[in-house]
N, C-alpha and C. Protein backbone atom coordinates (compact mmCIF):
# COMPACT_ATOMS: atom_id res chain seq x y z
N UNK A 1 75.28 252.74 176.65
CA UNK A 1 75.66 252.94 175.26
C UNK A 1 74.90 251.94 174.40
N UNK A 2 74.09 252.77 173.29
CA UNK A 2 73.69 251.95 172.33
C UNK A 2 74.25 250.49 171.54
N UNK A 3 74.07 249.08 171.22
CA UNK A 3 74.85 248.94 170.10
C UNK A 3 74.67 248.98 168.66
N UNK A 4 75.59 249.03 167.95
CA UNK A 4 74.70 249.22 166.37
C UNK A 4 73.86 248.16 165.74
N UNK A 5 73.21 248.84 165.14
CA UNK A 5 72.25 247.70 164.23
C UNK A 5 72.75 247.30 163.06
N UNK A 6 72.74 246.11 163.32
CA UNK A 6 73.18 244.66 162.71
C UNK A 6 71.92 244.73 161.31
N UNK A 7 72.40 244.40 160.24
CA UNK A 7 71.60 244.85 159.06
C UNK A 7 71.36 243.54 158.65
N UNK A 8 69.79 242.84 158.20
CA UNK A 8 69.61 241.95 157.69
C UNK A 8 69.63 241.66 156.07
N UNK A 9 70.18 242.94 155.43
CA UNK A 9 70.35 242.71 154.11
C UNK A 9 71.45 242.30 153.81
N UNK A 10 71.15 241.51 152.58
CA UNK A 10 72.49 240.96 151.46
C UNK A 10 72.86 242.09 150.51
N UNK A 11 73.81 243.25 151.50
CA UNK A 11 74.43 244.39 150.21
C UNK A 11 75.24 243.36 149.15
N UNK A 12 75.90 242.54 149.10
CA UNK A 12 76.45 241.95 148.06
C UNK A 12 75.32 241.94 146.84
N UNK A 13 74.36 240.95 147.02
CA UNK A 13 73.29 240.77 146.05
C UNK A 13 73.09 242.15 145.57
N UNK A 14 72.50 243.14 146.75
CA UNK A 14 71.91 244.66 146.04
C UNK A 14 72.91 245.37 145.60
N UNK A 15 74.18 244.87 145.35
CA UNK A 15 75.10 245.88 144.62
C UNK A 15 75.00 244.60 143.11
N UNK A 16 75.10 243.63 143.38
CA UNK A 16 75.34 242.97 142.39
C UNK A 16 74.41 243.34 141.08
N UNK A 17 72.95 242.87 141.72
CA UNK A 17 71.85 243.72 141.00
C UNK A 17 71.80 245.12 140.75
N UNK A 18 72.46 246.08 141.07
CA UNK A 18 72.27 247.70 140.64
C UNK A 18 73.23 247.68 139.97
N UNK A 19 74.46 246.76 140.38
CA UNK A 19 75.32 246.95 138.80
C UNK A 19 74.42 246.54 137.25
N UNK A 20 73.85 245.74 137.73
CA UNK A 20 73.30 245.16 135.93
C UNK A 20 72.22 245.96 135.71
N UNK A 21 71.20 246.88 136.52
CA UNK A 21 70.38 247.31 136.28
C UNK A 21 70.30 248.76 135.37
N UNK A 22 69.71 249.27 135.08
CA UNK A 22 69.81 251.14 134.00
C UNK A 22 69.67 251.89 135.29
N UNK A 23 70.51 253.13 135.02
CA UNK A 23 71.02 253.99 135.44
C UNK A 23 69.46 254.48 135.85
N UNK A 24 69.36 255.31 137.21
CA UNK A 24 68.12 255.87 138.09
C UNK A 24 68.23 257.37 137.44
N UNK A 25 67.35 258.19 136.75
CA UNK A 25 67.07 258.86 136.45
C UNK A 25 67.50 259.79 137.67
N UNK A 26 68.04 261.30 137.37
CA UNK A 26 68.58 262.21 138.32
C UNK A 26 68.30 263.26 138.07
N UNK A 27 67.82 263.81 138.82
CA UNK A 27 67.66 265.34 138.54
C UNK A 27 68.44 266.14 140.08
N UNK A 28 69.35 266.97 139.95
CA UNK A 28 69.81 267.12 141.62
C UNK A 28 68.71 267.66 142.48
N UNK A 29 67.92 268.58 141.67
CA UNK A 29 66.27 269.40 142.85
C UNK A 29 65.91 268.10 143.13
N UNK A 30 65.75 266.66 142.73
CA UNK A 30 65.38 265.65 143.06
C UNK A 30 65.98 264.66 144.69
N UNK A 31 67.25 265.36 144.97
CA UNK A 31 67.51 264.64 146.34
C UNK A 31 69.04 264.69 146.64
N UNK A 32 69.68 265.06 148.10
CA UNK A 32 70.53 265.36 148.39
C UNK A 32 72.06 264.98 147.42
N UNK A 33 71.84 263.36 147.01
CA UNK A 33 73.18 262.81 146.45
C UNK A 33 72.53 262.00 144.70
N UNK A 34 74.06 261.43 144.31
CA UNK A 34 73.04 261.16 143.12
C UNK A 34 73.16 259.40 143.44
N UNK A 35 71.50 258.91 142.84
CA UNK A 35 72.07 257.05 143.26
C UNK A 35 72.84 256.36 142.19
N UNK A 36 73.05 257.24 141.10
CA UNK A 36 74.15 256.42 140.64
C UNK A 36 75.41 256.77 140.66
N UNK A 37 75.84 257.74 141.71
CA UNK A 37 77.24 257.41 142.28
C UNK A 37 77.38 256.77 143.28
N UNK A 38 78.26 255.49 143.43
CA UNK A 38 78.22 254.69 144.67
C UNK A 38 78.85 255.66 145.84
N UNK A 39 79.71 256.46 145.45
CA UNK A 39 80.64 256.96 146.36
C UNK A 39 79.57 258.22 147.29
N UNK A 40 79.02 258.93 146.25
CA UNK A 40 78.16 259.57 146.78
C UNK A 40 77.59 258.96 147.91
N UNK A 41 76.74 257.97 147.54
CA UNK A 41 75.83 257.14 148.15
C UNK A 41 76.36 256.71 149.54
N UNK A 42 77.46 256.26 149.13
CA UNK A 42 78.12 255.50 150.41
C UNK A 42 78.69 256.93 151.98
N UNK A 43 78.75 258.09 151.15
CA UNK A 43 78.83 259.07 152.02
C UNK A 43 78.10 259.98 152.56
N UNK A 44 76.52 259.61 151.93
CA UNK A 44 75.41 260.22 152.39
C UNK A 44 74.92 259.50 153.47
N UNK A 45 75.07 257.83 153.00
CA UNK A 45 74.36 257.27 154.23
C UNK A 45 75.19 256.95 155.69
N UNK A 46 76.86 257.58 155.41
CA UNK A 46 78.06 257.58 156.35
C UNK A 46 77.32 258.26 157.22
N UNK A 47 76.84 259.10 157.24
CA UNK A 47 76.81 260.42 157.82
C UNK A 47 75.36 260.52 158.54
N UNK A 48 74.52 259.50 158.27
CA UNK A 48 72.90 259.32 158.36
C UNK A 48 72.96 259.35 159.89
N UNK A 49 72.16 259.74 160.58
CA UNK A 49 71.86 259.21 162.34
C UNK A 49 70.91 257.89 162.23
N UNK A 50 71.22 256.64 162.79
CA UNK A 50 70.70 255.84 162.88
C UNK A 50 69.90 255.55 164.30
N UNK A 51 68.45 255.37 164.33
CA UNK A 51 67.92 255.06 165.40
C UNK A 51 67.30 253.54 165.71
N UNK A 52 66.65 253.02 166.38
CA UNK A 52 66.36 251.75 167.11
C UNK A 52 64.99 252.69 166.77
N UNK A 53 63.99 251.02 166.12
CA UNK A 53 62.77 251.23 166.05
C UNK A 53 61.90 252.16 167.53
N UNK A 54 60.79 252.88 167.31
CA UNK A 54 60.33 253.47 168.47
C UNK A 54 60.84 254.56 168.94
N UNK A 55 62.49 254.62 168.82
CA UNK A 55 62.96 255.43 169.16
C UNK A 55 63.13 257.04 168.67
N UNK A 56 62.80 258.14 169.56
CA UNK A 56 62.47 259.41 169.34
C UNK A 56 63.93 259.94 168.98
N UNK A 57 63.88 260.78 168.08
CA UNK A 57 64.84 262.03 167.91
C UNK A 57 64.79 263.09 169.10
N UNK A 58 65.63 263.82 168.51
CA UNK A 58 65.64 265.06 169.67
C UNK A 58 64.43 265.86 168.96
N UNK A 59 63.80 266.72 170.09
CA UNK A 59 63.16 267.47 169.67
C UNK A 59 63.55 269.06 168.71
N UNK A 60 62.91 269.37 168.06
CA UNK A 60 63.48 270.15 166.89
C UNK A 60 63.18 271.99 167.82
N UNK A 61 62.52 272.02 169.09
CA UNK A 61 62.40 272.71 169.16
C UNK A 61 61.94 272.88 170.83
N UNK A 62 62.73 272.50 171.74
CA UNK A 62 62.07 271.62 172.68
C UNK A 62 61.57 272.89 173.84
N UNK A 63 60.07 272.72 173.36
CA UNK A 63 59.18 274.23 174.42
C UNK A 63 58.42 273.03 175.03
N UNK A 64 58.59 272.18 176.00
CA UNK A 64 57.57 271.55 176.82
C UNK A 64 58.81 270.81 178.20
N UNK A 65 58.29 271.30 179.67
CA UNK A 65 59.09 270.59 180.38
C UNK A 65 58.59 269.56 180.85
N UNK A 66 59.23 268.25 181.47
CA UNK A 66 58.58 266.60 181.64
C UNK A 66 58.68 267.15 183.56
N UNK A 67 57.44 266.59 183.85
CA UNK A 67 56.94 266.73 185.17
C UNK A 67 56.23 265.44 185.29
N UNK A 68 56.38 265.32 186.69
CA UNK A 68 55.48 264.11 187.44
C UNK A 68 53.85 265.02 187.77
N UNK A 69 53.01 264.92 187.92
CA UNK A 69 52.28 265.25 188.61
C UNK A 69 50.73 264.00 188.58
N UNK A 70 50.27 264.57 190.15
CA UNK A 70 49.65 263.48 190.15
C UNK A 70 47.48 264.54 189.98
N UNK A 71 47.05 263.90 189.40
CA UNK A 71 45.51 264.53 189.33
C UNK A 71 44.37 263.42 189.43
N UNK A 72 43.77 263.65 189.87
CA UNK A 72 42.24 262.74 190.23
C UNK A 72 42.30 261.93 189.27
N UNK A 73 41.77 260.51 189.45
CA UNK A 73 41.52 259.66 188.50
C UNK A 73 40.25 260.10 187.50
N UNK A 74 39.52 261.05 188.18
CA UNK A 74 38.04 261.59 187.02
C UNK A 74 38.65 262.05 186.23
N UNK A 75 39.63 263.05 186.75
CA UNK A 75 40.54 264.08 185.75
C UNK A 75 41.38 263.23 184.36
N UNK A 76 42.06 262.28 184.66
CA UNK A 76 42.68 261.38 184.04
C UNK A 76 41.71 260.68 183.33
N UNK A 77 40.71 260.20 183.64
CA UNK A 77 39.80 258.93 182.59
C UNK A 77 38.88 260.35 181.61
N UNK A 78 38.72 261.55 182.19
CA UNK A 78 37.78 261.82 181.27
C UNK A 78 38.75 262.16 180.44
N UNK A 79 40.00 262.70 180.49
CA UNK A 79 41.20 263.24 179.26
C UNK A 79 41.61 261.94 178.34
N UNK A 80 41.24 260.64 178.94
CA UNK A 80 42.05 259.78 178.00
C UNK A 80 41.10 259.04 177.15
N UNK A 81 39.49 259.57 177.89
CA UNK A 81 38.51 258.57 177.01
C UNK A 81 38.40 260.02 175.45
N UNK A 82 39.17 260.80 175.37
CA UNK A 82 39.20 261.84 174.29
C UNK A 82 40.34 260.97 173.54
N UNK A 83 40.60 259.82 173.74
CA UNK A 83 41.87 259.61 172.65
C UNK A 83 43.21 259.96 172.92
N UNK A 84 44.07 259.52 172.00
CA UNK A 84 45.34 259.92 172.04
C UNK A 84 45.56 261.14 171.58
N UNK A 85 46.45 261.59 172.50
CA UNK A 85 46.81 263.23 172.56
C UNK A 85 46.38 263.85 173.85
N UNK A 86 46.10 262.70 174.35
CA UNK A 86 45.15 263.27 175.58
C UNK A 86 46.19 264.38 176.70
N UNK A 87 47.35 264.32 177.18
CA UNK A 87 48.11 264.76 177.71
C UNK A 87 48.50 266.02 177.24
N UNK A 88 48.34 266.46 175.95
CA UNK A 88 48.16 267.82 175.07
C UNK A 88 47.18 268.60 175.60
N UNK A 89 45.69 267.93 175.37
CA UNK A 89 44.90 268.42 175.51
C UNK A 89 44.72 269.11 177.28
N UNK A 90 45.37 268.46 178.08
CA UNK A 90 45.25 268.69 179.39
C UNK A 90 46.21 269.99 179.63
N UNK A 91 47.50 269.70 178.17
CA UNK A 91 48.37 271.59 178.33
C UNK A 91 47.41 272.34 178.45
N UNK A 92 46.64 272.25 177.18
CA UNK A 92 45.47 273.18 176.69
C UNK A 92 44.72 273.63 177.25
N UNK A 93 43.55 273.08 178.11
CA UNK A 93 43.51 273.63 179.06
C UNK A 93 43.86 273.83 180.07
N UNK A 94 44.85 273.67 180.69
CA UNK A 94 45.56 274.74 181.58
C UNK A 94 45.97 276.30 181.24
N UNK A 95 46.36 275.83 179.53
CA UNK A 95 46.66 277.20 179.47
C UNK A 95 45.25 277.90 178.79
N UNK A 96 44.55 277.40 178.52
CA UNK A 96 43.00 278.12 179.14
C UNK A 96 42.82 279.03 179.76
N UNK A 97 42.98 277.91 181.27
CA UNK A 97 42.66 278.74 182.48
C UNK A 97 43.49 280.12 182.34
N UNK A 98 45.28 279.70 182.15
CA UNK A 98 46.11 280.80 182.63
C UNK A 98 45.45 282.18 182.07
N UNK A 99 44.97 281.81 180.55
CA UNK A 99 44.67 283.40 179.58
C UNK A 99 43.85 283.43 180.15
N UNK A 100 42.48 282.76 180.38
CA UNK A 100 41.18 283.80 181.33
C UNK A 100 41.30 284.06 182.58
N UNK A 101 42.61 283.83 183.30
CA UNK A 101 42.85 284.68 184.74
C UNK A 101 43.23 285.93 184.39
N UNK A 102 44.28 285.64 183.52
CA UNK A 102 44.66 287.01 183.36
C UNK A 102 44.02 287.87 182.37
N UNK A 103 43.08 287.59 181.66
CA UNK A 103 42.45 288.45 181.06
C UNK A 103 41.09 288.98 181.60
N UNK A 104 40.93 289.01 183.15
CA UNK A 104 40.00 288.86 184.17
C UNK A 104 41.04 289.79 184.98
């Protein structure tokens, strides 16, 4: 189990200061809540998913399964001297190959 993140800001100060400051211009097509309702505010960000730097979301659509597999070290250095993404590119062609088998 995660624990929560511990916040290094002074909300006292940043409320203190948005009280004295002019009202944030609003338009609602402009964004889910309005920032000059606190209450709003305070129940938009209730509700927020909070993550740990680095850390991935779920995938929005999850079409890829996680496998071990092991391939020649030629195979591996020539896919990674292409940069990052390199592990994409190795879907890619595979699924290459698959469409010109079967279109053969």
């Amino acid at each position: 189990m995660s624990r929560p993140l511990k916040s290094k800001t002074d909300w006292e100060r940043v409320k203190r200061r948005s009280a004295q400051a002019a009202p944030i211009p609003y338009d609602p097509r402009d964004g889910p809540y309005d920032p000059n309702d606190p209450k709003a505010v305070d129940k938009f960000f209730a509700a927020a998913t909070r993550r740990r730097p680095g850390q991935r979301g779920p995938q929005k659509a999850p079409t890829k399964q996680k496998v071990t597999l092991r391939l020649t070290r030629a195979v591996v250095a020539h896919f990674r001297e292409t940069g990052p993404g390199w592990q994409s590119r190795i879907d890619e062609t595979l699924l290459g190959a698959i469409e010109s088998k079967r279109a053969s």
